[in-house]
PDB file of N, CA and C in Angstrom:
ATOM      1  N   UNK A   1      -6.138 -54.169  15.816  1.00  0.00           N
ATOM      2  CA  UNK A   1      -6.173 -54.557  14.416  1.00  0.00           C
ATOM      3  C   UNK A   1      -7.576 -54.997  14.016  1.00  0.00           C
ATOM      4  N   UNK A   2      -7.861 -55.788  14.942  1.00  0.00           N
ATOM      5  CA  UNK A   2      -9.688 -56.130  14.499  1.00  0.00           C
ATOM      6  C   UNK A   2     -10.370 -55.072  14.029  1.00  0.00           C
ATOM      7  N   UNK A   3     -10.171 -53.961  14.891  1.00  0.00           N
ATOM      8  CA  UNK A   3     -11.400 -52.599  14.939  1.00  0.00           C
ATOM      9  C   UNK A   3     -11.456 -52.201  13.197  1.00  0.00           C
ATOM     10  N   UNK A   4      -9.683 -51.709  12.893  1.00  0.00           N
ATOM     11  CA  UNK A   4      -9.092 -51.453  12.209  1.00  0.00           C
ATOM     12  C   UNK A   4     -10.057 -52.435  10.793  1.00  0.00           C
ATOM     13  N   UNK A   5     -10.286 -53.839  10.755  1.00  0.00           N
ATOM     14  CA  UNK A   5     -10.556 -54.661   9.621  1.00  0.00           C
ATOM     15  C   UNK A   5     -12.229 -54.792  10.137  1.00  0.00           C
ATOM     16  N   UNK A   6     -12.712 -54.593  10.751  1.00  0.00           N
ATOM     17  CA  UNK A   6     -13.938 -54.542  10.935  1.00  0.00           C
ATOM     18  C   UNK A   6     -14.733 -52.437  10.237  1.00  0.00           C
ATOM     19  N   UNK A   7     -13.999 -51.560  10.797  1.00  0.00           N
ATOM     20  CA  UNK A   7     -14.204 -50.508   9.911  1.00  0.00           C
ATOM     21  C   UNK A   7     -13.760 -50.939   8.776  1.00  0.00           C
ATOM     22  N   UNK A   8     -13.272 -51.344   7.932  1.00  0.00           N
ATOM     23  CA  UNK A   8     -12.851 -51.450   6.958  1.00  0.00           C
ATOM     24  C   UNK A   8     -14.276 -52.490   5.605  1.00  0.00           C
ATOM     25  N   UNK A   9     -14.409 -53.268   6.633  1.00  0.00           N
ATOM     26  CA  UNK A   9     -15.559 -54.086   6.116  1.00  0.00           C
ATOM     27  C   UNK A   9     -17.142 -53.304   6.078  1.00  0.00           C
ATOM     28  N   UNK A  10     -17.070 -52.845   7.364  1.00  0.00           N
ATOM     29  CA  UNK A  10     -18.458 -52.204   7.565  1.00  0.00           C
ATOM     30  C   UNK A  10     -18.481 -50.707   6.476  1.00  0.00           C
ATOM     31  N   UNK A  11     -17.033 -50.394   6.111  1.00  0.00           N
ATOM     32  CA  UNK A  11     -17.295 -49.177   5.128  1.00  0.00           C
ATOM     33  C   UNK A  11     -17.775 -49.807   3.563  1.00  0.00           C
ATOM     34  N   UNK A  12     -16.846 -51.012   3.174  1.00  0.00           N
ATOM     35  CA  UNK A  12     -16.613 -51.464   1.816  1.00  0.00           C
ATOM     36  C   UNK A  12     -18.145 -51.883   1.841  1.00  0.00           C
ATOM     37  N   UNK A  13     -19.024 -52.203   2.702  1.00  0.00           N
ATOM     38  CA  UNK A  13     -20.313 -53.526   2.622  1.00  0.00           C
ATOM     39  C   UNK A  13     -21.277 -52.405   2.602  1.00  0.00           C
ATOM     40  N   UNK A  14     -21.103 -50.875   3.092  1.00  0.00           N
ATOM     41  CA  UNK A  14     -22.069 -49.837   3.362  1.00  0.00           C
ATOM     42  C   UNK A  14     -23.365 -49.820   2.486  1.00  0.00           C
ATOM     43  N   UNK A  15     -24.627 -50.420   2.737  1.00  0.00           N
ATOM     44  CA  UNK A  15     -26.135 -50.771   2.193  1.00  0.00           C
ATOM     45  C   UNK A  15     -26.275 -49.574   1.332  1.00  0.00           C
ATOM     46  N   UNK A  16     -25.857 -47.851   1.786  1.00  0.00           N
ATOM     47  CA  UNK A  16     -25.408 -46.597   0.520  1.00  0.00           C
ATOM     48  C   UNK A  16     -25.270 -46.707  -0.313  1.00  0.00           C
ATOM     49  N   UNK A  17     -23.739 -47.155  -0.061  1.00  0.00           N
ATOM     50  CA  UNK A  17     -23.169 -47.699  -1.726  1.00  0.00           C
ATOM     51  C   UNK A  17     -22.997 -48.505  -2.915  1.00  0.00           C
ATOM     52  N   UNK A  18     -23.953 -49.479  -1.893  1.00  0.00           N
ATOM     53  CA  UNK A  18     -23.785 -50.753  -2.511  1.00  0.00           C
ATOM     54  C   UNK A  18     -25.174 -51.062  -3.175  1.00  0.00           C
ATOM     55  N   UNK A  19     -26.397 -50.163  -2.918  1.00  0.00           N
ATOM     56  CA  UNK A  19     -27.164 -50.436  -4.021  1.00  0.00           C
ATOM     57  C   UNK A  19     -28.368 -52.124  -2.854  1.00  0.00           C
ATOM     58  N   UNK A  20     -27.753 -51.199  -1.580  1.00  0.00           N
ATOM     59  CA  UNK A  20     -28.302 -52.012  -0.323  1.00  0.00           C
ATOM     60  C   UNK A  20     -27.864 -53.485  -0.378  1.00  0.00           C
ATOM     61  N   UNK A  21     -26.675 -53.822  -0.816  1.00  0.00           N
ATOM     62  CA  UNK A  21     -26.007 -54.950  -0.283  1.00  0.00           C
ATOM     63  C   UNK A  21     -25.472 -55.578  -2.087  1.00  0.00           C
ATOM     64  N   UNK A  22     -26.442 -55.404  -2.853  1.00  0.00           N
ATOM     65  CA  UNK A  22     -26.701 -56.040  -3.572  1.00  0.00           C
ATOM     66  C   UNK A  22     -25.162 -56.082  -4.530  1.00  0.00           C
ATOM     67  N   UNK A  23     -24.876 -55.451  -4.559  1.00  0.00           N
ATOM     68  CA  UNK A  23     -23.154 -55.310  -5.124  1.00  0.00           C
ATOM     69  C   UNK A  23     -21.711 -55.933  -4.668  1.00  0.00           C
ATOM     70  N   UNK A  24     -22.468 -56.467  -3.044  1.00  0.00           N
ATOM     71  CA  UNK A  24     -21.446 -56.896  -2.443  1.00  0.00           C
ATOM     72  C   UNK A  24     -21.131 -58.197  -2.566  1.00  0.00           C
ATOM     73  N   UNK A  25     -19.992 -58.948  -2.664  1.00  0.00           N
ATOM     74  CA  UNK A  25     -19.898 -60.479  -2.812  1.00  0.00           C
ATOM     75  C   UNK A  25     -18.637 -61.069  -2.593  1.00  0.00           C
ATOM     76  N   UNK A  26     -18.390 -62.305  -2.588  1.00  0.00           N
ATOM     77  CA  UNK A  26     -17.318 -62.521  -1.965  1.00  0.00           C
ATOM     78  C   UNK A  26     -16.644 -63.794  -2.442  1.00  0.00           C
ATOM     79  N   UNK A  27     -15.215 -64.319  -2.083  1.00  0.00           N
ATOM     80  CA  UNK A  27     -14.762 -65.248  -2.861  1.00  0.00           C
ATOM     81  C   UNK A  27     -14.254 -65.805  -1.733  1.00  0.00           C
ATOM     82  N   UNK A  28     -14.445 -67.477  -1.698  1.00  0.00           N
ATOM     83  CA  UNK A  28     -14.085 -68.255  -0.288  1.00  0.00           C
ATOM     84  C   UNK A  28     -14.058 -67.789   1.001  1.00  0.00           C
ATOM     85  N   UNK A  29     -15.176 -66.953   1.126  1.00  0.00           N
ATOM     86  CA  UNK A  29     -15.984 -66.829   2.223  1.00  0.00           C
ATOM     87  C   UNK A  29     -17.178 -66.232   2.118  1.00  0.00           C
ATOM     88  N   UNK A  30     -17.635 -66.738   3.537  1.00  0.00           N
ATOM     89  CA  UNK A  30     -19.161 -65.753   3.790  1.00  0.00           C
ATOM     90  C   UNK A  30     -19.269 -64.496   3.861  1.00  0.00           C
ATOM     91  N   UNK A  31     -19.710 -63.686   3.235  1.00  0.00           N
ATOM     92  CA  UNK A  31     -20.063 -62.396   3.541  1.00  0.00           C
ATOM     93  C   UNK A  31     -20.820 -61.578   4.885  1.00  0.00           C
ATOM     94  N   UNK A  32     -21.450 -62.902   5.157  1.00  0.00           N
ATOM     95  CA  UNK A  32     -21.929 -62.444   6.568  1.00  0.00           C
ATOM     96  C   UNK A  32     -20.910 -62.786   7.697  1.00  0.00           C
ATOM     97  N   UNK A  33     -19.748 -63.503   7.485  1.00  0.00           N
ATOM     98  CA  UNK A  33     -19.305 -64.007   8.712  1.00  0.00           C
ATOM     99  C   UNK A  33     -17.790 -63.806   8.231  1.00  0.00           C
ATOM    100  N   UNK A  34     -17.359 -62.727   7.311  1.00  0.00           N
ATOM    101  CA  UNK A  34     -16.044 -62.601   6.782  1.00  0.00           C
ATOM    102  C   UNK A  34     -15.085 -61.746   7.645  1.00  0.00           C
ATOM    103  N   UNK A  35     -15.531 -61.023   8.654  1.00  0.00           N
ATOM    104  CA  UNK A  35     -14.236 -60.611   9.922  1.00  0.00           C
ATOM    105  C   UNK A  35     -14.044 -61.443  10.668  1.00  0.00           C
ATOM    106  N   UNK A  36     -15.293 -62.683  11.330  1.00  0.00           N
ATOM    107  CA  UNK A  36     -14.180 -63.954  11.754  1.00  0.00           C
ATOM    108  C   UNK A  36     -13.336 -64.952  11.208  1.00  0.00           C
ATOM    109  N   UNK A  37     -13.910 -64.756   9.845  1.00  0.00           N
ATOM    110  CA  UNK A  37     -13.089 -65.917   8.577  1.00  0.00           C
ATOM    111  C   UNK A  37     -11.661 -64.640   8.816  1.00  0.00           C
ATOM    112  N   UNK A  38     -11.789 -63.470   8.488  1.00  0.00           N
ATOM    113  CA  UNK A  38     -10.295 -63.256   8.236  1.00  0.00           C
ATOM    114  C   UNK A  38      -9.638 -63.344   9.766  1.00  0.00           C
ATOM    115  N   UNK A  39     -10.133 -62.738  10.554  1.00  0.00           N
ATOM    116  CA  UNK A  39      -9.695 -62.876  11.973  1.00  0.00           C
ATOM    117  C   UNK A  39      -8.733 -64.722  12.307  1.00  0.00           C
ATOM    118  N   UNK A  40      -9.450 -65.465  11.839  1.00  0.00           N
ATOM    119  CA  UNK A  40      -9.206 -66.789  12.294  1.00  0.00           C
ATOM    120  C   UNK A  40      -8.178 -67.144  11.509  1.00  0.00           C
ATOM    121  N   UNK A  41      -8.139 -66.870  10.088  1.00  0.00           N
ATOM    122  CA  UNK A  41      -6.763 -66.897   9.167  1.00  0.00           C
ATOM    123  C   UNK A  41      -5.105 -65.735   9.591  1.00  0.00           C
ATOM    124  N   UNK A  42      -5.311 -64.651  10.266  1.00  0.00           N
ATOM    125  CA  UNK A  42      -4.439 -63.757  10.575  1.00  0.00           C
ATOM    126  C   UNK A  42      -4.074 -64.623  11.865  1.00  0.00           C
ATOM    127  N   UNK A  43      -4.922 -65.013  12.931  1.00  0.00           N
ATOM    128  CA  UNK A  43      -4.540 -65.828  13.736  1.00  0.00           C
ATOM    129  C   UNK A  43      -3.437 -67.150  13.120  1.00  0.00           C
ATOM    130  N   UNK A  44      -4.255 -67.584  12.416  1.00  0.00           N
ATOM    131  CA  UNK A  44      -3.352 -69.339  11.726  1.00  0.00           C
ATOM    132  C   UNK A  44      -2.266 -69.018  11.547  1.00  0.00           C
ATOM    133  N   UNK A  45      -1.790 -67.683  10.512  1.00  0.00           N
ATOM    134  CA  UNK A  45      -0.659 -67.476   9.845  1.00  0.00           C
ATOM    135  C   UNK A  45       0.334 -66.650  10.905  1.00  0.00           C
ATOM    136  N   UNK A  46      -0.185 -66.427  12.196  1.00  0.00           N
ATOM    137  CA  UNK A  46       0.452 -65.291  12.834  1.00  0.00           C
ATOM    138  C   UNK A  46       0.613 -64.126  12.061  1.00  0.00           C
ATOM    139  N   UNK A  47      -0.162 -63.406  11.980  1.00  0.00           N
ATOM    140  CA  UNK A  47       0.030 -62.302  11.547  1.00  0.00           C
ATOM    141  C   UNK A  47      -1.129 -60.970  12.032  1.00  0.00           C
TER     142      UNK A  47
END
């Protein structure tokens, strides 16, 4: 499941599309550190 939400991030954040980052942003979390923020919440909730 990680791999799975880590491709998922590394496609949506892609420096291509995004106008090299600049488009990307985020709400109650870090953008740099947002697959262990979600990782650590899927953990909490079991899921």
């Amino acid at each position: 499941m990680a791999m799975h939400l880590a491709n998922a991030i590394s496609y949506i954040t892609d420096e291509e599309k995004t106008q090299d980052g600049a488009l990307v942003g985020s709400h109650n979390c870090n953008v740099d550190s947002v697959l262990h923020e979600m990782l650590a919440i899927k953990r909490k909730y079991g899921k």
